[in-house]
Protein backbone atom coordinates (compact mmCIF):
# COMPACT_ATOMS: atom_id res chain seq x y z
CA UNK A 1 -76.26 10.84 50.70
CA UNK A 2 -74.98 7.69 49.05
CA UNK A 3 -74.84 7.36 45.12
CA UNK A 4 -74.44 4.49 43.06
CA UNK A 5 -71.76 3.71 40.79
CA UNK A 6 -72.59 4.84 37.90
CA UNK A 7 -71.39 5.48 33.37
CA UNK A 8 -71.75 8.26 31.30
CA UNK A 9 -70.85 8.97 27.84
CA UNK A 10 -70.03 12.90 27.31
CA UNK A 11 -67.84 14.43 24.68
CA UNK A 12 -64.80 16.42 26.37
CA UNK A 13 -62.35 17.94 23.94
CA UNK A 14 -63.77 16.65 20.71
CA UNK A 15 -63.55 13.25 21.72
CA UNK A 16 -66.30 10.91 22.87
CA UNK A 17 -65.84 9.35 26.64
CA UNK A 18 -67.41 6.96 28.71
CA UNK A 19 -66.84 8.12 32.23
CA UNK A 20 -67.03 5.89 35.26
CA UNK A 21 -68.33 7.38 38.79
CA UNK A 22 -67.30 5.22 41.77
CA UNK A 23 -69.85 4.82 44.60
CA UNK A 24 -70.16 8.25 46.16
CA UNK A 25 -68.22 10.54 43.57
CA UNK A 26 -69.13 13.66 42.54
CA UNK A 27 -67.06 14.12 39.36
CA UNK A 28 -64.90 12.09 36.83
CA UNK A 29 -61.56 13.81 35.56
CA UNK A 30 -60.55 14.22 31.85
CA UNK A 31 -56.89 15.03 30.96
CA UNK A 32 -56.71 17.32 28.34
CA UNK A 33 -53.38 18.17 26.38
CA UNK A 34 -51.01 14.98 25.68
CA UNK A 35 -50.15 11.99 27.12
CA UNK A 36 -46.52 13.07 27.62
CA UNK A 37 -47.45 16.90 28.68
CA UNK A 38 -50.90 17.12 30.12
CA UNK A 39 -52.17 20.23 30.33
CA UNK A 40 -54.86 19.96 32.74
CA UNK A 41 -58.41 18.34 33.62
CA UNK A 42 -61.80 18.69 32.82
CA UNK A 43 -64.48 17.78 35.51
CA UNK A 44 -67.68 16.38 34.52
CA UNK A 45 -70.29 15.94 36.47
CA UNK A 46 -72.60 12.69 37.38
CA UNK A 47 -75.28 15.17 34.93
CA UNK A 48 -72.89 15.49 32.35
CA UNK A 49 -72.09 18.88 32.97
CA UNK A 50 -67.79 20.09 32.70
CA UNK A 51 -65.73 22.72 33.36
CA UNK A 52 -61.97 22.64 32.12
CA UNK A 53 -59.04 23.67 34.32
CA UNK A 54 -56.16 24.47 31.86
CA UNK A 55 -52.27 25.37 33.16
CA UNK A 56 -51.70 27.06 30.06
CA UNK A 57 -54.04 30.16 31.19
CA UNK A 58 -52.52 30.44 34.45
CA UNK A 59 -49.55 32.92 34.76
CA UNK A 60 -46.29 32.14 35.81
CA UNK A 61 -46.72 32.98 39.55
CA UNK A 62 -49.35 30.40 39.66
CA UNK A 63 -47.52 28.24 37.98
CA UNK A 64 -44.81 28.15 40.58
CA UNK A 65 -47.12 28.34 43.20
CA UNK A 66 -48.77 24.60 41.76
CA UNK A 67 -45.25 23.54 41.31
CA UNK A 68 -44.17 24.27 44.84
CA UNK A 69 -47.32 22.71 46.08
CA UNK A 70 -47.43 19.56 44.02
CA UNK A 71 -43.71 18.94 45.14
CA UNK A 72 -44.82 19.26 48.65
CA UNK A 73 -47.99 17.07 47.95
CA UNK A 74 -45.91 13.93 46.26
CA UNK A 75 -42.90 14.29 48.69
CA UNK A 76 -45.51 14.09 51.26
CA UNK A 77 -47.54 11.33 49.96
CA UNK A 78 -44.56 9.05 49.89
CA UNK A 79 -44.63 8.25 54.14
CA UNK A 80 -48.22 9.23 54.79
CA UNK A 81 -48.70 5.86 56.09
CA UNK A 82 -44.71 5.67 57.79
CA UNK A 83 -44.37 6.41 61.72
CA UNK A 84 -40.82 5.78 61.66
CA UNK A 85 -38.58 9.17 61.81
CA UNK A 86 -36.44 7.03 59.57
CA UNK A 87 -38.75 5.74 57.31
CA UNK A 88 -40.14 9.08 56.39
CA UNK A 89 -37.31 10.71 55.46
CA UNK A 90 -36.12 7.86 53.19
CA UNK A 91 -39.07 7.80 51.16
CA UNK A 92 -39.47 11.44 50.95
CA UNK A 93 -35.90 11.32 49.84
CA UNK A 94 -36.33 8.25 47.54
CA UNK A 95 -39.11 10.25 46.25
CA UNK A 96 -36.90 13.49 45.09
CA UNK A 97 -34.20 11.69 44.16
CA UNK A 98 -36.56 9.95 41.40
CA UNK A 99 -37.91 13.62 40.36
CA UNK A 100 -34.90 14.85 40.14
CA UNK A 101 -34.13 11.72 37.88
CA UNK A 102 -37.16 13.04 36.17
CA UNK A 103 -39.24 9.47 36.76
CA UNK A 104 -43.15 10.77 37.88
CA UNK A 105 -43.76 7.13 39.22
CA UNK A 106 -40.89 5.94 40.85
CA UNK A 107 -40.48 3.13 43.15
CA UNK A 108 -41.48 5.29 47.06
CA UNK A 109 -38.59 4.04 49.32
CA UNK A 110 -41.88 2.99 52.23
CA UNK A 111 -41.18 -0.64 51.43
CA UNK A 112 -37.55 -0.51 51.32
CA UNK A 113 -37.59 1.49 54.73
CA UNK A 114 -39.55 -1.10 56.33
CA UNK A 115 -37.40 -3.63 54.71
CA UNK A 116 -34.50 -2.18 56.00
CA UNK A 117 -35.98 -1.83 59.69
CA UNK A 118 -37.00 -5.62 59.17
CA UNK A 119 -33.32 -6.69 58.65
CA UNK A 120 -32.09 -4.55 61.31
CA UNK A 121 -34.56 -6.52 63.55
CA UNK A 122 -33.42 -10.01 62.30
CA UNK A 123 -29.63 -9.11 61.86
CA UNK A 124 -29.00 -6.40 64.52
CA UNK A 125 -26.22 -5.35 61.77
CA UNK A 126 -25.48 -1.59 61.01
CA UNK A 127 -27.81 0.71 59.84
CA UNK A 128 -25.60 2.94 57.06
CA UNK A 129 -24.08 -0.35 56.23
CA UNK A 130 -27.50 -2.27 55.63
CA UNK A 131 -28.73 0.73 53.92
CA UNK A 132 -26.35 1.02 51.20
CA UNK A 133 -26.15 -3.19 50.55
CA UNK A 134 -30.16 -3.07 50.02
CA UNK A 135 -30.01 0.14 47.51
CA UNK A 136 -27.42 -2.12 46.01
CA UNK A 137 -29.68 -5.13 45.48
CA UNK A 138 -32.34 -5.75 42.72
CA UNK A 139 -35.63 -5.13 43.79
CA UNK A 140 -36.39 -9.05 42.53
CA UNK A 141 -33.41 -9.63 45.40
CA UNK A 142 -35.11 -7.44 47.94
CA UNK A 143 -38.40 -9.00 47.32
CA UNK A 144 -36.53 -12.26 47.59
CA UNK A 145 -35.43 -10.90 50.84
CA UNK A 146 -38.95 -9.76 51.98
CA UNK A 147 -40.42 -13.09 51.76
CA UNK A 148 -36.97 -14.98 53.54
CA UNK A 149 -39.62 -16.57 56.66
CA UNK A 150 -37.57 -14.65 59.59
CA UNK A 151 -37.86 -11.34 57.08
CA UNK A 152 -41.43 -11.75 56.35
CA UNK A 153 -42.52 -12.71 59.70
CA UNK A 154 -41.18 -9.21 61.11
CA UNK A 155 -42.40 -7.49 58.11
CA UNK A 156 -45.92 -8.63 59.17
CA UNK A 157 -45.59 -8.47 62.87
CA UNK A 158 -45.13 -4.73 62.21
CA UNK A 159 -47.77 -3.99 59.77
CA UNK A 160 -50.15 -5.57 62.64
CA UNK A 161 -48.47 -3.41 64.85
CA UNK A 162 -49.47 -0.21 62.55
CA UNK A 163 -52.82 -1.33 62.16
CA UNK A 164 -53.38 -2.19 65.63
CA UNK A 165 -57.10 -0.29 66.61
CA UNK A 166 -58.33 0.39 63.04
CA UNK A 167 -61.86 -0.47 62.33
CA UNK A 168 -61.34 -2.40 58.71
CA UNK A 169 -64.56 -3.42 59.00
CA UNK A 170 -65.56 0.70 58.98
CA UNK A 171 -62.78 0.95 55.95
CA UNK A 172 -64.06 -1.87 53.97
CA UNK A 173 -67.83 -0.13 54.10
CA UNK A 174 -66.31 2.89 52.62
CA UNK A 175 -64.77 1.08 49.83
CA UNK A 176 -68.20 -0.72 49.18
């Protein structure tokens, strides 16, 4: 059954909060700890009701356990919507390479992979080669790059391609 969007105020953690629920969602997440170490969440429902979910009580099994699964969960994130074999593993790599940097929200390497599949169209030039010049560039040169007209027109012609029998008009009704 469809809900509105709707606001609540509730007080979670000693502080007062005014909570927005999308169309259709059942509960609105509070961090809780700091801004620079968050702890964990507490879920409130559309009623106002909450129930906290802090890492701190969890032991340190479960604490590798989350960590091995929210490593899995980001890395996997980054090509959900790649096909290419190539593509994947660059932004899953791209990805790690920005943990291991320790940046959280890192550029995903899903543009630059279909950047560098675009040039390869339009140049025919080597792959490795290609590769390393566009890690090289600036992103503003790469997005300089993405909108070059023989660039851009490939870029689009295969984001039609990957959205070739999708309903939007189903998609855009779930976003409304």
């Amino acid at each position: 059954m469809a809900k509105d969007a709707a606001v609540i105020r509730a007080t979670v953690e000693g502080r007062d909060t005014e909570l927005k629920f999308g169309k259709n969602a059942k509960v609105a997440t509070v961090v809780i700890g700091s801004d620079d170490a968050p702890s964990g969440f507490v879920l409130v429902t559309r009623s106002g009701r909450m129930e906290t979910f802090d890492i701190r009580n969890l032991s340190t099994t479960m604490h590798d356990r989350l960590a091995w699964h929210g490593l899995k969960q980001k890395v996997s994130d980054s090509f959900a919507a790649l096909d290419d074999d190539d593509e994947v593993l660059e932004a899953a790599r791209k990805v790690y390479d920005n943990l291991l940097a320790d940046r959280w929200a890192g550029i995903g390497a899903g543009g630059d992979a279909s950047l560098l599949e675009a040039v390869l169209a339009v140049t025919g030039g080597d792959r490795e080669e290609t590769r390393a010049k566009l890690k090289a560039m600036t992103p503003a040169d790469r997005e300089a790059l993405r909108q070059h007209p023989p660039i851009k027109a490939e870029l689009d012609r295969r984001a039609a391609e990957r959205a070739k029998g999708i309903d939007v008009d189903a998609l855009l009704g779930k976003l409304i």
